[in-house]
PDB file of N, CA and C in Angstrom:
ATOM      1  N   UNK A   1     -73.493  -4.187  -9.039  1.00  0.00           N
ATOM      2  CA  UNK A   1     -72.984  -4.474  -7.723  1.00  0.00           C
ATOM      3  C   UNK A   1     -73.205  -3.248  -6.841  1.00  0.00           C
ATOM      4  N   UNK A   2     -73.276  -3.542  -5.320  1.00  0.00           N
ATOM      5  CA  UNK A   2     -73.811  -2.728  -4.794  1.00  0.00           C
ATOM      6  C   UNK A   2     -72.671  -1.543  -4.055  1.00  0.00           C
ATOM      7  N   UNK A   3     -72.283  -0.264  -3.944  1.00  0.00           N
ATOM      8  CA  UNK A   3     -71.300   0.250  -3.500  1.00  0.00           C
ATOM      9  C   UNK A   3     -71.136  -0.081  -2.462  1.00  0.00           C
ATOM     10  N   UNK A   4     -72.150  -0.401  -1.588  1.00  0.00           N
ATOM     11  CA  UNK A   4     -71.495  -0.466  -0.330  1.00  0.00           C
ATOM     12  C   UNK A   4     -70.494  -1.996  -0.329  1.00  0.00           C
ATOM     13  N   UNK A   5     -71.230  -2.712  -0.803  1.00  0.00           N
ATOM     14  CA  UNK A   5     -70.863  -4.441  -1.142  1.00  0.00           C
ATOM     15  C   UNK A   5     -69.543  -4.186  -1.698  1.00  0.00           C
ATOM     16  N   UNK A   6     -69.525  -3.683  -2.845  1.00  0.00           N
ATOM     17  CA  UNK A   6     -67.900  -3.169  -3.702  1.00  0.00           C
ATOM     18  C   UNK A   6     -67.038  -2.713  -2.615  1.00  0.00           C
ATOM     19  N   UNK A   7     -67.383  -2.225  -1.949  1.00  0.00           N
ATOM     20  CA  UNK A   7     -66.385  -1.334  -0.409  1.00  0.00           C
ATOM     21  C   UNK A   7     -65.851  -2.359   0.303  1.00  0.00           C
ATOM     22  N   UNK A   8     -67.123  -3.032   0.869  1.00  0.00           N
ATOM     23  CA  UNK A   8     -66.595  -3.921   1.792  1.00  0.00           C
ATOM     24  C   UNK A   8     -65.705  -4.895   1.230  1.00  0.00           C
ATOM     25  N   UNK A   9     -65.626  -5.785  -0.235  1.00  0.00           N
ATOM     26  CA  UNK A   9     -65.040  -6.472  -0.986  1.00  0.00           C
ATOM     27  C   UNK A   9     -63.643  -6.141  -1.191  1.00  0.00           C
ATOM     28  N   UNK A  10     -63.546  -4.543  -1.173  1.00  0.00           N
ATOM     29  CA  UNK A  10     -62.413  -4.203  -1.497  1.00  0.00           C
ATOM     30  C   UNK A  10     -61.650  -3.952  -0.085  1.00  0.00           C
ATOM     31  N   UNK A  11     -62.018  -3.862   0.888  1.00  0.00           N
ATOM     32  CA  UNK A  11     -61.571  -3.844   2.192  1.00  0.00           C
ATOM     33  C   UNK A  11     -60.662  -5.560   2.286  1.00  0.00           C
ATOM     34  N   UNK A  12     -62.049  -6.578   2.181  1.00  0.00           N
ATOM     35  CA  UNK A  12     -61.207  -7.455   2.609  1.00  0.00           C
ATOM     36  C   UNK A  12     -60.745  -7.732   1.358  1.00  0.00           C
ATOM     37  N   UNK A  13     -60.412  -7.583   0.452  1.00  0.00           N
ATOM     38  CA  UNK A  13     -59.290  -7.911  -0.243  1.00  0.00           C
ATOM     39  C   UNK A  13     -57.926  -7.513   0.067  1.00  0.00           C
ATOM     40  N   UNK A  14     -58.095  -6.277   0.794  1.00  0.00           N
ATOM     41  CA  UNK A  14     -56.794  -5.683   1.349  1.00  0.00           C
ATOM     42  C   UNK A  14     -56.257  -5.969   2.532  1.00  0.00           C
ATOM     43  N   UNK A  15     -57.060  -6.637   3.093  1.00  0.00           N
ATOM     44  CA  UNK A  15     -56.815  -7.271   4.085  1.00  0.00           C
ATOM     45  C   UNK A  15     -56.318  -8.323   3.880  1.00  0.00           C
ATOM     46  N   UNK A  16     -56.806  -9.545   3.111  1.00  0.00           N
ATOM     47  CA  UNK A  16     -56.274 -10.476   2.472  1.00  0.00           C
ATOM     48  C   UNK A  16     -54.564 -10.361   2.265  1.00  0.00           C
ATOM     49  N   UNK A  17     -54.447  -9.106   1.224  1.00  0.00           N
ATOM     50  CA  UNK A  17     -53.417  -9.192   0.641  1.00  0.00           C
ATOM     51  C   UNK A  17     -52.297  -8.847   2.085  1.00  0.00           C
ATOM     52  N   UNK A  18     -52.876  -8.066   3.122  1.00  0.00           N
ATOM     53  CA  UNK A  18     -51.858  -7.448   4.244  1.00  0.00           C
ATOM     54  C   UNK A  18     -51.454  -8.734   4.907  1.00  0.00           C
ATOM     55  N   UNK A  19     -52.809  -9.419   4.622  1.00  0.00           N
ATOM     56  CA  UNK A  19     -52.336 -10.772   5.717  1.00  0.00           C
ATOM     57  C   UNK A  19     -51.481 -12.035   4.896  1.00  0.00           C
ATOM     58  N   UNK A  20     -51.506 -11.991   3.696  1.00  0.00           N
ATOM     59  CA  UNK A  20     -50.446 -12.657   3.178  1.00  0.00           C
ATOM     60  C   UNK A  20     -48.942 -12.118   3.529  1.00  0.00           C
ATOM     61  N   UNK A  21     -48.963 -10.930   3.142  1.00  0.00           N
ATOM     62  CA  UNK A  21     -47.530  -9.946   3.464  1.00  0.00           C
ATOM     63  C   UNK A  21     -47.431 -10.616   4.752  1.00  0.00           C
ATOM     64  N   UNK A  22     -48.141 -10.703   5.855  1.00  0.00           N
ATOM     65  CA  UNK A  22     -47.354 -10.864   7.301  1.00  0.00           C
ATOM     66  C   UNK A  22     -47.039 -12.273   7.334  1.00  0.00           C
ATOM     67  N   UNK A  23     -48.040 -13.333   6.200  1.00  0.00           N
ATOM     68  CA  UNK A  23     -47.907 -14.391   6.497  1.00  0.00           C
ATOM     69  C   UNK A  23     -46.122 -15.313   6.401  1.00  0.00           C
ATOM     70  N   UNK A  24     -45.806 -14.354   5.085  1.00  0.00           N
ATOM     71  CA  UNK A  24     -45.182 -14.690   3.986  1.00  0.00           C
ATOM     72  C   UNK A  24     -43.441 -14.061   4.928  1.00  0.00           C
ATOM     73  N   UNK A  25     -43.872 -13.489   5.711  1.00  0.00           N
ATOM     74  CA  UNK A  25     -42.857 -12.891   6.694  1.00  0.00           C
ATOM     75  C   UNK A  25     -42.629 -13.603   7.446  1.00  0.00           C
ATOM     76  N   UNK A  26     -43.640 -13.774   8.123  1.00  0.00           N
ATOM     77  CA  UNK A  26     -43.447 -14.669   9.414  1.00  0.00           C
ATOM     78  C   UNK A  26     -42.613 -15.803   8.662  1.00  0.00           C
ATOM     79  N   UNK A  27     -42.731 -16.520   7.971  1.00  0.00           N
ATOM     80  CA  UNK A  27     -41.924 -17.820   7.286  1.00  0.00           C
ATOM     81  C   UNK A  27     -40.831 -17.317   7.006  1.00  0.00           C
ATOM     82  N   UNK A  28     -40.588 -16.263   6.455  1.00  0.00           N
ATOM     83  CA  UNK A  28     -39.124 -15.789   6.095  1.00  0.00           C
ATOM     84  C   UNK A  28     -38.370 -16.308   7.225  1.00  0.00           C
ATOM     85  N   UNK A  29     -39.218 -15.296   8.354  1.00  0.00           N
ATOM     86  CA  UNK A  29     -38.269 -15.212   9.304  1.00  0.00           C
ATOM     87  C   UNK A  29     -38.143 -16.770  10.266  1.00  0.00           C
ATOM     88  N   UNK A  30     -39.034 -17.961  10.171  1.00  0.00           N
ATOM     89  CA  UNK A  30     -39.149 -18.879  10.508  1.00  0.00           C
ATOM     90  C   UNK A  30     -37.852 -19.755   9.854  1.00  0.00           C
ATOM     91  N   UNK A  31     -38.122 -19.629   8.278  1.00  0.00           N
ATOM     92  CA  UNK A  31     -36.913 -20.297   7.983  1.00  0.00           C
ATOM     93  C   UNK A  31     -35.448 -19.592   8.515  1.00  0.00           C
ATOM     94  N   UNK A  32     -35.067 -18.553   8.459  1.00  0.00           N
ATOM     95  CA  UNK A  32     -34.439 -18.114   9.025  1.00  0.00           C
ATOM     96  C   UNK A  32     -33.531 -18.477  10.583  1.00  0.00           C
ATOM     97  N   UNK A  33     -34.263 -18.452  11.510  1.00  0.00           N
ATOM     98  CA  UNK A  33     -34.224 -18.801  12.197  1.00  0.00           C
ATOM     99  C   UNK A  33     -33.644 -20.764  11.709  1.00  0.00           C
ATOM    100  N   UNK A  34     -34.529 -21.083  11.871  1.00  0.00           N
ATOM    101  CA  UNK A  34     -34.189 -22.731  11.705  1.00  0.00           C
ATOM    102  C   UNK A  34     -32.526 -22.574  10.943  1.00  0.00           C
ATOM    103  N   UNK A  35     -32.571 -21.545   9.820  1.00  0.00           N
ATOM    104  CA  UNK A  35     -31.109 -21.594   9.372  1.00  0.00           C
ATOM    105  C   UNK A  35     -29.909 -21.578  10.173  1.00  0.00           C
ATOM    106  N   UNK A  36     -30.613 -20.137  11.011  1.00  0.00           N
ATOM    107  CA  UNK A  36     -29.459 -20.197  12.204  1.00  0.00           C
ATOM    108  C   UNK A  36     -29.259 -20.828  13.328  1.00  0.00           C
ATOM    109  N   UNK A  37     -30.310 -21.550  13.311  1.00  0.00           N
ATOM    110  CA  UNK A  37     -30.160 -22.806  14.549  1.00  0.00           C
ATOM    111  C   UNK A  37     -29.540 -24.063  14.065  1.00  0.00           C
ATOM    112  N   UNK A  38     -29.763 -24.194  12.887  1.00  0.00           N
ATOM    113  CA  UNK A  38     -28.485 -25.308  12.717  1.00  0.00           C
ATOM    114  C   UNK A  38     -27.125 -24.901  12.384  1.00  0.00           C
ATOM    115  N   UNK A  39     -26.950 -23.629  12.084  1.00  0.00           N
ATOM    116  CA  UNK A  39     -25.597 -23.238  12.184  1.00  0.00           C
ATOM    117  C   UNK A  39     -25.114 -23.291  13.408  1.00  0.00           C
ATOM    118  N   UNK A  40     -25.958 -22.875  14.396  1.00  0.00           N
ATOM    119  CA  UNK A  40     -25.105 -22.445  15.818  1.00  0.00           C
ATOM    120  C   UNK A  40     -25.073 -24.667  16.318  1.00  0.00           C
ATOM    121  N   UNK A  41     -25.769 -25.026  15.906  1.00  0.00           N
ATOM    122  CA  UNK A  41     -25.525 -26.472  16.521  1.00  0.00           C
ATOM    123  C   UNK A  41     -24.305 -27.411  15.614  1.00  0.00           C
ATOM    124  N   UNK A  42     -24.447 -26.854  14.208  1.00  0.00           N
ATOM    125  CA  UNK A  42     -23.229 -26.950  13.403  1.00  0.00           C
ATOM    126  C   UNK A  42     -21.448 -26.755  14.176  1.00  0.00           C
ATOM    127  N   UNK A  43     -21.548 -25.406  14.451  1.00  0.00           N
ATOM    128  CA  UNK A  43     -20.955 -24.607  14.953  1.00  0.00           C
ATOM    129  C   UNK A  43     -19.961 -25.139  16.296  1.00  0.00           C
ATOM    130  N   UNK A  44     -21.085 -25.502  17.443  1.00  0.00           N
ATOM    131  CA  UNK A  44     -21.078 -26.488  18.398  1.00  0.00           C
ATOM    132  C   UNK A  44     -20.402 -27.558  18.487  1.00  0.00           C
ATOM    133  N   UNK A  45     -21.331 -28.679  17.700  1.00  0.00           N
ATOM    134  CA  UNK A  45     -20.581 -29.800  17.719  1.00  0.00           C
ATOM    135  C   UNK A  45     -19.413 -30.124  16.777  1.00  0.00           C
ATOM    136  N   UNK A  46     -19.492 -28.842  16.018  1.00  0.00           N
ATOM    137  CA  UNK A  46     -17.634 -28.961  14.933  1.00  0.00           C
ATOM    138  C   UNK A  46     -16.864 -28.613  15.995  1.00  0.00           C
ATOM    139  N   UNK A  47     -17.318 -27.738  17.177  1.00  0.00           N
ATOM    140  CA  UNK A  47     -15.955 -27.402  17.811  1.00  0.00           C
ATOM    141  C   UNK A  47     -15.412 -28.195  18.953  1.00  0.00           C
ATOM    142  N   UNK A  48     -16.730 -29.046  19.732  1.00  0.00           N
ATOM    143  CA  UNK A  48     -16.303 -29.725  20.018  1.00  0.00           C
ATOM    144  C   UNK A  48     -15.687 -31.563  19.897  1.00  0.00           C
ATOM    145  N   UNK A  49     -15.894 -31.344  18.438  1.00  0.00           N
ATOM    146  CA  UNK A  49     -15.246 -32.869  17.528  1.00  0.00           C
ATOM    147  C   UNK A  49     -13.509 -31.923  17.424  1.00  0.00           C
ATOM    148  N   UNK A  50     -13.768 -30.817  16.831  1.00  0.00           N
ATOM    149  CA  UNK A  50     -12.193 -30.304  16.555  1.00  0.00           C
ATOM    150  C   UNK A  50     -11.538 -30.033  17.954  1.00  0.00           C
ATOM    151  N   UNK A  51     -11.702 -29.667  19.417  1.00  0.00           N
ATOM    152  CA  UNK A  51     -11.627 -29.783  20.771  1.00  0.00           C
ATOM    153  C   UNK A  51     -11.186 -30.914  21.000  1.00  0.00           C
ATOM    154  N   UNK A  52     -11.372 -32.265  20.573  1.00  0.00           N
ATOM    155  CA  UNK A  52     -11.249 -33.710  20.911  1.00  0.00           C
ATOM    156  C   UNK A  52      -9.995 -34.050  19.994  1.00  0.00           C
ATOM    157  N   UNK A  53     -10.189 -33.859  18.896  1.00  0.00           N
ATOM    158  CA  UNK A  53      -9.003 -33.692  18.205  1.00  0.00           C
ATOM    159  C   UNK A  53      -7.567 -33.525  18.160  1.00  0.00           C
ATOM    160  N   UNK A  54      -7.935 -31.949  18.866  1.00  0.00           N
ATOM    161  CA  UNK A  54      -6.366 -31.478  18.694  1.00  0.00           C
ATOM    162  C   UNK A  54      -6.034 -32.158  20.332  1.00  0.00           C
ATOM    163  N   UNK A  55      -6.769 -32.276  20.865  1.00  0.00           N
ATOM    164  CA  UNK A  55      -6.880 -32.648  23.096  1.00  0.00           C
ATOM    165  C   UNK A  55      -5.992 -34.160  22.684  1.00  0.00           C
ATOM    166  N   UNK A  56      -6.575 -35.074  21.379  1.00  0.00           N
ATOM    167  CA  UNK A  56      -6.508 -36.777  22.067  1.00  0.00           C
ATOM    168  C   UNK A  56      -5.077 -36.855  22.055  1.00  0.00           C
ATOM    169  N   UNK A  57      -4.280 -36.682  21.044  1.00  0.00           N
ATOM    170  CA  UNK A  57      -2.718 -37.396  21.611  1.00  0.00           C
ATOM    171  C   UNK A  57      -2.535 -36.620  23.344  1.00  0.00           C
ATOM    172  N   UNK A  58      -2.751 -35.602  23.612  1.00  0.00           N
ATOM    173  CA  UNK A  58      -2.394 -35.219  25.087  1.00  0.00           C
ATOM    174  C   UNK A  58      -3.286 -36.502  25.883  1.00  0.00           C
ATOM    175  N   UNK A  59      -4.308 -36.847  25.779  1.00  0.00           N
ATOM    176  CA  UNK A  59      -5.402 -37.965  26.270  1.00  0.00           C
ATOM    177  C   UNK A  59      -4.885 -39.453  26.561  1.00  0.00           C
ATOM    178  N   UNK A  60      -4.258 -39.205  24.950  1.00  0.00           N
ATOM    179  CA  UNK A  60      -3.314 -40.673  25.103  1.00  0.00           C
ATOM    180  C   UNK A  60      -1.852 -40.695  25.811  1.00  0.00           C
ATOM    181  N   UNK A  61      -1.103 -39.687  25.950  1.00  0.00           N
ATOM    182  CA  UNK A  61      -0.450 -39.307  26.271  1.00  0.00           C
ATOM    183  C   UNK A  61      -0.495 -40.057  27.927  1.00  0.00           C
ATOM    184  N   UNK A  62      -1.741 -38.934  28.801  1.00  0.00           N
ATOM    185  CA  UNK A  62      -1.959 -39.780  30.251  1.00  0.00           C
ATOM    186  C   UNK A  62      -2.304 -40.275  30.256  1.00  0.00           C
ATOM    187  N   UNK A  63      -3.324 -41.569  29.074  1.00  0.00           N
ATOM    188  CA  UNK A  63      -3.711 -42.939  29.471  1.00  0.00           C
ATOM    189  C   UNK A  63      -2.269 -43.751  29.876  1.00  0.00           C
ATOM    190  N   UNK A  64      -1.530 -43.819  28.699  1.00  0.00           N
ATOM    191  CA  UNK A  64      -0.300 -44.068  28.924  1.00  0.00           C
ATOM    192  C   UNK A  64       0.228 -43.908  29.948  1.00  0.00           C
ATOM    193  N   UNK A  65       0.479 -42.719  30.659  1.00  0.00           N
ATOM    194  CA  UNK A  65       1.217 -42.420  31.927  1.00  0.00           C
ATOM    195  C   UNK A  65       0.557 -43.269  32.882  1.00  0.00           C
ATOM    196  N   UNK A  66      -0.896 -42.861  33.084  1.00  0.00           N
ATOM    197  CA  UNK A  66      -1.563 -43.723  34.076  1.00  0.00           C
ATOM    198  C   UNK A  66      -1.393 -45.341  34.065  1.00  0.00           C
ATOM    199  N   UNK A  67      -1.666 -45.881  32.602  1.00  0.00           N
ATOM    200  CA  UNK A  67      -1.503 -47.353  32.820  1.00  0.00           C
ATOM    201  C   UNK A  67       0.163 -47.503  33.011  1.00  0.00           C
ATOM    202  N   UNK A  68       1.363 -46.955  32.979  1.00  0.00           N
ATOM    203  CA  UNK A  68       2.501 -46.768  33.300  1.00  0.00           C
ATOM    204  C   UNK A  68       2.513 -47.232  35.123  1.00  0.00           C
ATOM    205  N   UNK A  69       1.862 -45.977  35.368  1.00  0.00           N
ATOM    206  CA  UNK A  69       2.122 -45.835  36.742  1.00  0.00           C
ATOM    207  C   UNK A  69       1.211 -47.126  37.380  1.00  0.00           C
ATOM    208  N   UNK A  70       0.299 -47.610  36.659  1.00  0.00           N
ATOM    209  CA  UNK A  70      -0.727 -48.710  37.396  1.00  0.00           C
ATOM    210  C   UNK A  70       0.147 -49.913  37.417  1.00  0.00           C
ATOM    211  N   UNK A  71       1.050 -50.085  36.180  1.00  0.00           N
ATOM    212  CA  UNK A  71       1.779 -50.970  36.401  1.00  0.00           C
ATOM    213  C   UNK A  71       2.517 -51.320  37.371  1.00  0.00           C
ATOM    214  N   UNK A  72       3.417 -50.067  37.351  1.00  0.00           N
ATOM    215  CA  UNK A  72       4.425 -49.738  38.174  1.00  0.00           C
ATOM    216  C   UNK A  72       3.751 -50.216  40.065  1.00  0.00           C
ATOM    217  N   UNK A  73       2.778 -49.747  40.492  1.00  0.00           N
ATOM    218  CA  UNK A  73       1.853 -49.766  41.196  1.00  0.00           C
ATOM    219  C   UNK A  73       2.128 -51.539  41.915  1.00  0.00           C
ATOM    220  N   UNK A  74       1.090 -51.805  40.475  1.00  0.00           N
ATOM    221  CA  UNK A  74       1.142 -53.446  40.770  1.00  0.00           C
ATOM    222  C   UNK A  74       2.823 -54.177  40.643  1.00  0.00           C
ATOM    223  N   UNK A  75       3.528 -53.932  40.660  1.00  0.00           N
ATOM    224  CA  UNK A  75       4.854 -54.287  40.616  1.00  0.00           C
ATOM    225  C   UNK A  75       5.166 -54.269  41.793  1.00  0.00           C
ATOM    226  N   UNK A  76       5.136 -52.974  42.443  1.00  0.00           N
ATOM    227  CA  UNK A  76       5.852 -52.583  43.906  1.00  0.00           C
ATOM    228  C   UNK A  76       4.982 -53.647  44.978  1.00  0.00           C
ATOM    229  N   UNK A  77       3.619 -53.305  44.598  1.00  0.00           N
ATOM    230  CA  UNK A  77       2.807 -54.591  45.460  1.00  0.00           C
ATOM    231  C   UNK A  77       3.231 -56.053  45.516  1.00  0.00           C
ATOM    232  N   UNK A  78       3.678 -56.308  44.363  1.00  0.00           N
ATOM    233  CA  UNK A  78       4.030 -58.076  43.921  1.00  0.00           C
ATOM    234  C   UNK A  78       5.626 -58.104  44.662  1.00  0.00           C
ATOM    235  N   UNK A  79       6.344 -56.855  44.348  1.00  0.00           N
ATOM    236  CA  UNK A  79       7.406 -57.057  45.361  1.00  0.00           C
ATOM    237  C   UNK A  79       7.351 -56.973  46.831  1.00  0.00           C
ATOM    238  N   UNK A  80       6.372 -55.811  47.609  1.00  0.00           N
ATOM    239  CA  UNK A  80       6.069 -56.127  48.960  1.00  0.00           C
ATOM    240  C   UNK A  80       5.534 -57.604  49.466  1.00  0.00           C
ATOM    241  N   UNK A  81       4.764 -58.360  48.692  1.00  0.00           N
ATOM    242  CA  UNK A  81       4.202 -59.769  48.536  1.00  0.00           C
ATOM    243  C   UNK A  81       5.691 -60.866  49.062  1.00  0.00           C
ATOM    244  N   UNK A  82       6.170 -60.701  48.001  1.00  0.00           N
ATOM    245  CA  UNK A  82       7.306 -61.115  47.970  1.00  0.00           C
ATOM    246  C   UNK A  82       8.140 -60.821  49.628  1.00  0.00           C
ATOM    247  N   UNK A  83       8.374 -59.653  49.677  1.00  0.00           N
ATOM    248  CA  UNK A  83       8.676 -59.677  50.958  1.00  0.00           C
ATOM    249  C   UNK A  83       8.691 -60.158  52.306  1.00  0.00           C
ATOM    250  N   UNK A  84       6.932 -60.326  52.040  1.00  0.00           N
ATOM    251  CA  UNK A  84       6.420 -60.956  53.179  1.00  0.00           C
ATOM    252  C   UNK A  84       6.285 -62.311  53.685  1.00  0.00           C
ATOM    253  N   UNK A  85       6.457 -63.168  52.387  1.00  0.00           N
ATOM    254  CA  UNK A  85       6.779 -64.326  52.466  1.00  0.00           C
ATOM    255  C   UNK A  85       8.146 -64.810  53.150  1.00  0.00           C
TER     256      UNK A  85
END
């Protein structure tokens, strides 16, 4: 084999091997990433399911009040009705 040929062979072999190393990185850090992007969306929508949670009896709380007062509402109307007759 020829030295110079052996040189160059051994060049890109090292090259080879450098460019696996970066390849093999880059994915690290790819999966990585993807890891922490479903944590932070994890993260997210747990807090706002647990946000809804601890919020709904207060929720139900003023549906209640409101359909209370809507009643109440339509009552006073059915008695002005009344009135006017």
């Amino acid at each position: 084999m020829d030295p110079e040929f052996k040189k160059l062979l051994e060049e890109t072999f090292e090259l080879a091997k450098e460019n696996n190393d970066m390849l093999h990185s880059m994915r690290r850090s790819m999966r990585l990433q993807r890891i922490m992007s479903i944590l932070y969306w994890v993260f997210i929508i747990g807090s706002a399911v647990g946000a809804y949670y601890l919020i709904q009896p207060y929720i139900d709380q003023l549906t209640n009040i409101y359909g209370g007062a809507r009643s109440d509402i339509d009552n006073f109307n059915s008695l002005l009705q009344n009135f006017k007759k």
